[in-house]
C-alpha atoms as a PDB file:
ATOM      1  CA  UNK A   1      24.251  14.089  15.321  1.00  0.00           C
ATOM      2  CA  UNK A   2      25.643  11.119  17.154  1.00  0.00           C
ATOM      3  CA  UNK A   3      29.076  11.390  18.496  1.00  0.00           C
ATOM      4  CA  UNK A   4      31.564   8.436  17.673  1.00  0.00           C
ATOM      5  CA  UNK A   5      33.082   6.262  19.814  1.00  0.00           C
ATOM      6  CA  UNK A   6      36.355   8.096  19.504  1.00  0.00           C
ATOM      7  CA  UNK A   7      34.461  11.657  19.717  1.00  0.00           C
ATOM      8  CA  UNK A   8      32.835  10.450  23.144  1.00  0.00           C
ATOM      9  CA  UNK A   9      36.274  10.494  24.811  1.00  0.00           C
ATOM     10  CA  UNK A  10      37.237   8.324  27.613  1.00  0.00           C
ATOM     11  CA  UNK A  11      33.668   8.371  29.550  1.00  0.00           C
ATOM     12  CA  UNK A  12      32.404   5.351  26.738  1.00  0.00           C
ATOM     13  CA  UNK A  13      35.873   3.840  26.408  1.00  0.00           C
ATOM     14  CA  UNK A  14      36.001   3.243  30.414  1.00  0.00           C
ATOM     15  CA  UNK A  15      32.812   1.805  30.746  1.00  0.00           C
ATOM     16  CA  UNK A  16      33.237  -1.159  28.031  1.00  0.00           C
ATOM     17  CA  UNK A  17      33.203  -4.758  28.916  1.00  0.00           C
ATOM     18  CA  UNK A  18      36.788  -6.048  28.087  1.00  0.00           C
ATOM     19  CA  UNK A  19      35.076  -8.742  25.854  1.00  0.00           C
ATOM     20  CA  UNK A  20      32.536  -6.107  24.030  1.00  0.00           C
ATOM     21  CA  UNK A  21      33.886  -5.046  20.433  1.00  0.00           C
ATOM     22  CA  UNK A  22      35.953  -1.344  20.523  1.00  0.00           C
ATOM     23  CA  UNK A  23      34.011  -0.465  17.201  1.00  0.00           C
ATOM     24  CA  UNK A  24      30.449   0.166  18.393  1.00  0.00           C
ATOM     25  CA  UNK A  25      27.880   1.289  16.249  1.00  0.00           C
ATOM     26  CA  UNK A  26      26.943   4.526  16.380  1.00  0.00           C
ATOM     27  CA  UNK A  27      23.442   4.529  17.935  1.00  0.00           C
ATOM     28  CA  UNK A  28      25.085   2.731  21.553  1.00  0.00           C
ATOM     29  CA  UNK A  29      25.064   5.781  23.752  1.00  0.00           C
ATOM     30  CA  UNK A  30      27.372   6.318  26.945  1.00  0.00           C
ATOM     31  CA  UNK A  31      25.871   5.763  30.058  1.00  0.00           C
ATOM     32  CA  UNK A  32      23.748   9.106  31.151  1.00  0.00           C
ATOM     33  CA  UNK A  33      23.969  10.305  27.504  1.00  0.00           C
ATOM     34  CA  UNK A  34      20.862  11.058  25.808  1.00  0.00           C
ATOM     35  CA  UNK A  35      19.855   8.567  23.974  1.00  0.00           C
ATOM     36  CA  UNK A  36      19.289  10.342  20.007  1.00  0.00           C
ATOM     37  CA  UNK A  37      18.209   7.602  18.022  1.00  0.00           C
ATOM     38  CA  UNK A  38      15.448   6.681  20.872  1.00  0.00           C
ATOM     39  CA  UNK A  39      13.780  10.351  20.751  1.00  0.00           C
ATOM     40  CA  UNK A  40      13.733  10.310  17.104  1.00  0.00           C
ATOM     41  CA  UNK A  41      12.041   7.161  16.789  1.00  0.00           C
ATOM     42  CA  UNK A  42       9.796   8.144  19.528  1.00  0.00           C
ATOM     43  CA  UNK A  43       8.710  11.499  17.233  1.00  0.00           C
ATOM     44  CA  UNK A  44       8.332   9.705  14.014  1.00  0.00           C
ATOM     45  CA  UNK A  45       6.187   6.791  16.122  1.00  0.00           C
ATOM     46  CA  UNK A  46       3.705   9.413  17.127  1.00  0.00           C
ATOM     47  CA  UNK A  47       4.185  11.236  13.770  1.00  0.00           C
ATOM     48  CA  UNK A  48       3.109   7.774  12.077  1.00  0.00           C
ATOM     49  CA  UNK A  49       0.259   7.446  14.459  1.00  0.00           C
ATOM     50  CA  UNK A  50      -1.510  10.902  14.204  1.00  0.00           C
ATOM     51  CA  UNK A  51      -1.458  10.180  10.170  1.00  0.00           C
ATOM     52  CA  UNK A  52      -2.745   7.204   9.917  1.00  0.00           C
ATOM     53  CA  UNK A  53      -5.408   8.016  12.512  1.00  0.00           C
ATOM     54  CA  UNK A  54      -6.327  11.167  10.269  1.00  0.00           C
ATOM     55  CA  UNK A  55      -6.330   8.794   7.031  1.00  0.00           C
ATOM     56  CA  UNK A  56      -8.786   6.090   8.803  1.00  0.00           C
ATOM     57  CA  UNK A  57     -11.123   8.699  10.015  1.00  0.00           C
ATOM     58  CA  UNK A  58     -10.999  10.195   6.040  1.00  0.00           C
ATOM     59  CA  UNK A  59     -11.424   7.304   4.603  1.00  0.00           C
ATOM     60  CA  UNK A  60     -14.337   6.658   7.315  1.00  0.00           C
ATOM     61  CA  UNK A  61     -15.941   9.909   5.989  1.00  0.00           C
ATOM     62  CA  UNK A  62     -15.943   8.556   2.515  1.00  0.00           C
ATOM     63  CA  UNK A  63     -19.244   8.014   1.959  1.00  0.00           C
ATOM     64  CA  UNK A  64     -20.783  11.134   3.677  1.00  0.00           C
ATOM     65  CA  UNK A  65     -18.113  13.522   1.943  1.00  0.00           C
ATOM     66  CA  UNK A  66     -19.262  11.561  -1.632  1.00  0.00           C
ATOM     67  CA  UNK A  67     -23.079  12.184  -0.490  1.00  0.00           C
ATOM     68  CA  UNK A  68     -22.701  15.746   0.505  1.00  0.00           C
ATOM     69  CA  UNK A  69     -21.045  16.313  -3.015  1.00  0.00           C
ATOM     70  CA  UNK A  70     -23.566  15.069  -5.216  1.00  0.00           C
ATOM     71  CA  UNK A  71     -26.293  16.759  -2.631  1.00  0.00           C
ATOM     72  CA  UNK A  72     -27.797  13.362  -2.067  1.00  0.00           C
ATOM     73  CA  UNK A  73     -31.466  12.929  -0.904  1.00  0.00           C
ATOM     74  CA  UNK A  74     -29.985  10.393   1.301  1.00  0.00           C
ATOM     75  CA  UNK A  75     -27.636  12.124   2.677  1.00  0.00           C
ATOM     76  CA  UNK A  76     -28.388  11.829   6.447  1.00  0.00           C
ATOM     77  CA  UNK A  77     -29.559   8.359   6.262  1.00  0.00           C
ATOM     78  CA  UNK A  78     -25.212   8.033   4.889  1.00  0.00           C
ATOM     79  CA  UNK A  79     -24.036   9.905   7.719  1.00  0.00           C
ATOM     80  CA  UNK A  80     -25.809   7.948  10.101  1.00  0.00           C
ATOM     81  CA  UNK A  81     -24.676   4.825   9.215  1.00  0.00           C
ATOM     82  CA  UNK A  82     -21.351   5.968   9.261  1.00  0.00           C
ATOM     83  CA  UNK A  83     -21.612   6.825  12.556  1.00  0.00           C
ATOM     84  CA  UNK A  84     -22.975   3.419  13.388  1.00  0.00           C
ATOM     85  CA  UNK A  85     -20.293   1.773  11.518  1.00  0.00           C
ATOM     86  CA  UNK A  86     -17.779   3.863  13.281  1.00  0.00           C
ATOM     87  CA  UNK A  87     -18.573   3.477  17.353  1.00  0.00           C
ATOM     88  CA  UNK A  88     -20.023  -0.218  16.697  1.00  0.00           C
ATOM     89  CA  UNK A  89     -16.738  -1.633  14.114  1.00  0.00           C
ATOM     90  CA  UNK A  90     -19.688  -3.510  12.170  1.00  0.00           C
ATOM     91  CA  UNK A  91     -18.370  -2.414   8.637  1.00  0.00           C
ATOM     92  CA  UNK A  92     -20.936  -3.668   6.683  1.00  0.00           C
ATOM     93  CA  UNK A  93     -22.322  -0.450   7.932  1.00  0.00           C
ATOM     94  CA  UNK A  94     -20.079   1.749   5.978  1.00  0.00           C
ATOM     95  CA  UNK A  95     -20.343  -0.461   3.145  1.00  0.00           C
ATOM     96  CA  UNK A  96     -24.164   0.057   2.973  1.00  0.00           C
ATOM     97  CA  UNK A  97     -23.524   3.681   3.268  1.00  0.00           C
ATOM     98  CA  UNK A  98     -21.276   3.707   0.308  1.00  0.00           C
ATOM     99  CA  UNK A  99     -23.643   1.525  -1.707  1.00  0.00           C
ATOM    100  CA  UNK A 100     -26.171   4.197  -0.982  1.00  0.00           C
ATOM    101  CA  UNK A 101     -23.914   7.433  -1.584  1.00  0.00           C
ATOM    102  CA  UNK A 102     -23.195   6.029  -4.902  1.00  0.00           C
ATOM    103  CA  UNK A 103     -26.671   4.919  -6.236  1.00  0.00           C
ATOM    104  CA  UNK A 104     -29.227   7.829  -6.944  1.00  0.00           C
ATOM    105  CA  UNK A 105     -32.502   7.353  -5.631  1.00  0.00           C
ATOM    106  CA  UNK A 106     -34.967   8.267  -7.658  1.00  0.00           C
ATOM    107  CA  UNK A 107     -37.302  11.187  -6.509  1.00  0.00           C
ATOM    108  CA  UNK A 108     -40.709  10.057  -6.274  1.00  0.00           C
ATOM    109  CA  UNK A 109     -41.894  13.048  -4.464  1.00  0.00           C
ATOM    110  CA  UNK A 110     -41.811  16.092  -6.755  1.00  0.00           C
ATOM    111  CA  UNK A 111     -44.124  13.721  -9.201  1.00  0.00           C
ATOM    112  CA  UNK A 112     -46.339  12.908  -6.757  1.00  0.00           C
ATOM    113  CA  UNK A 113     -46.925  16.245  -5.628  1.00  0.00           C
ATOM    114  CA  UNK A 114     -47.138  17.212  -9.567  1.00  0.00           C
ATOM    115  CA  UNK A 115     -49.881  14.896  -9.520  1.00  0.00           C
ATOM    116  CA  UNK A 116     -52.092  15.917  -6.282  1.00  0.00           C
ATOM    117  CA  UNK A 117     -51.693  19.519  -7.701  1.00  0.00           C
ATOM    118  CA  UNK A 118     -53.051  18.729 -10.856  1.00  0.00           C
ATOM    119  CA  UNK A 119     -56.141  16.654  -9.859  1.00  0.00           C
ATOM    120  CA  UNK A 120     -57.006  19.986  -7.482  1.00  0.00           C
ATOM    121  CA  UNK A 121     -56.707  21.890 -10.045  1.00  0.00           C
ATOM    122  CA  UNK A 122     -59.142  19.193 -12.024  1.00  0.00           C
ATOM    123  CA  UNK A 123     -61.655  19.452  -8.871  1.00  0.00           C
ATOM    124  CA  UNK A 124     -61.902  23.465  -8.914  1.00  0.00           C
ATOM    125  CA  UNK A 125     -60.053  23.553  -5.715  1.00  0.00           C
ATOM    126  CA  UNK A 126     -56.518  25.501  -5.250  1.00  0.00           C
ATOM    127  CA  UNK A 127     -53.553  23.467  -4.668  1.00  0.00           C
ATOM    128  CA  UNK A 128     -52.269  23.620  -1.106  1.00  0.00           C
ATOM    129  CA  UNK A 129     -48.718  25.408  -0.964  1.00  0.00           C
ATOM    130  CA  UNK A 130     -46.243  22.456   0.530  1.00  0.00           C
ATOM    131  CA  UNK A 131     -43.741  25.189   1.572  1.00  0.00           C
ATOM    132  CA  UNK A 132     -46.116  27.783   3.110  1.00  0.00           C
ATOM    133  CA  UNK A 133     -46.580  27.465   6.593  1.00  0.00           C
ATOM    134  CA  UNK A 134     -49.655  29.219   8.543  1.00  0.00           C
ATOM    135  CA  UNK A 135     -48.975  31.918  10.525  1.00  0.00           C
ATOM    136  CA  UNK A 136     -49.313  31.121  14.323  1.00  0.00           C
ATOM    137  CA  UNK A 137     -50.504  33.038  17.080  1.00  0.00           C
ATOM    138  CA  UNK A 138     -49.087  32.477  20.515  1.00  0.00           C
ATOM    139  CA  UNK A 139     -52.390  31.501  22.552  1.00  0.00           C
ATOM    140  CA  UNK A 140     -53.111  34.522  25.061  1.00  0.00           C
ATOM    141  CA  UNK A 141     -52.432  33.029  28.837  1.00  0.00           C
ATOM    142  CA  UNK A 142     -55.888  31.280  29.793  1.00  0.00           C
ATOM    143  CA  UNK A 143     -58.058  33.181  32.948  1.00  0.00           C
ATOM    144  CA  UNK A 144     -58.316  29.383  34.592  1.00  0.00           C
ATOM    145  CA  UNK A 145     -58.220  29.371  38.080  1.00  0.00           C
ATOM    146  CA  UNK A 146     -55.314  27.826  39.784  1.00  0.00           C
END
């Protein structure tokens, strides 16, 4: 709490300009008195700052935290344009990436891949496994001369 003018004692009182008012208000500190009001400002300043920061970089993530939600094909294609949007302060950037979290896409693979299986199975062939991958040797070191 701020002292008063009268609570200050004589160290305030001395230092006053004959003119100057003897009511003060009560955020004028003595000379080599710590200044309260200043300090508190000074914490809710930085206070201020660190949320806001924190809300623009949420509100930045918008997009990417609505694509990872819905599990989004497009998901990375979101998040990269966020980033662009972010280090280059083009927003039309971040508004593409919004546009694009919030439309579906349809998915024109599993279809297609419906399709390719089927027509094997038409031709008497098997369908190829997508998700299988060959097994891989590591190639035995070669006897070339050096």
């Amino acid at each position: 709490m701020v002292p008063r003018l009268r609570d200050r004692g004589t160290n305030l009182a001395a230092s006053l300009h004959p003119a100057a008012p003897h009511a003060l208000p009560a955020f004028i500190t003595a000379p080599g008195e710590t200044d309260t009001f200043m300090v508190v400002m000074g914490l809710f300043l930085v206070i201020v700052m660190l949320a806001v920061g924190v809300f623009f970089l949420r509100l930045h993530t918008l997009p990417e935290r609505i694509a990872h939600s819905s599990q989004k094909l497009q998901f990375e294609i979101v998040a990269v344009l966020g980033l662009i949007a972010l280090f280059t302060h083009i927003h039309l950037f971040w508004v593409a990436g919004l546009l694009l979290a919030l439309i579906d896409l349809p998915d024109f693979g599993t279809p297609l891949r419906t399709i390719a299986s089927s027509v094997e199975k038409m031709a008497g062939r098997t369908p190829v496994e997508v998700a299988a991958k060959p097994d891989v040797q590591p190639d035995a070191p070669s006897s070339h001369g050096s």
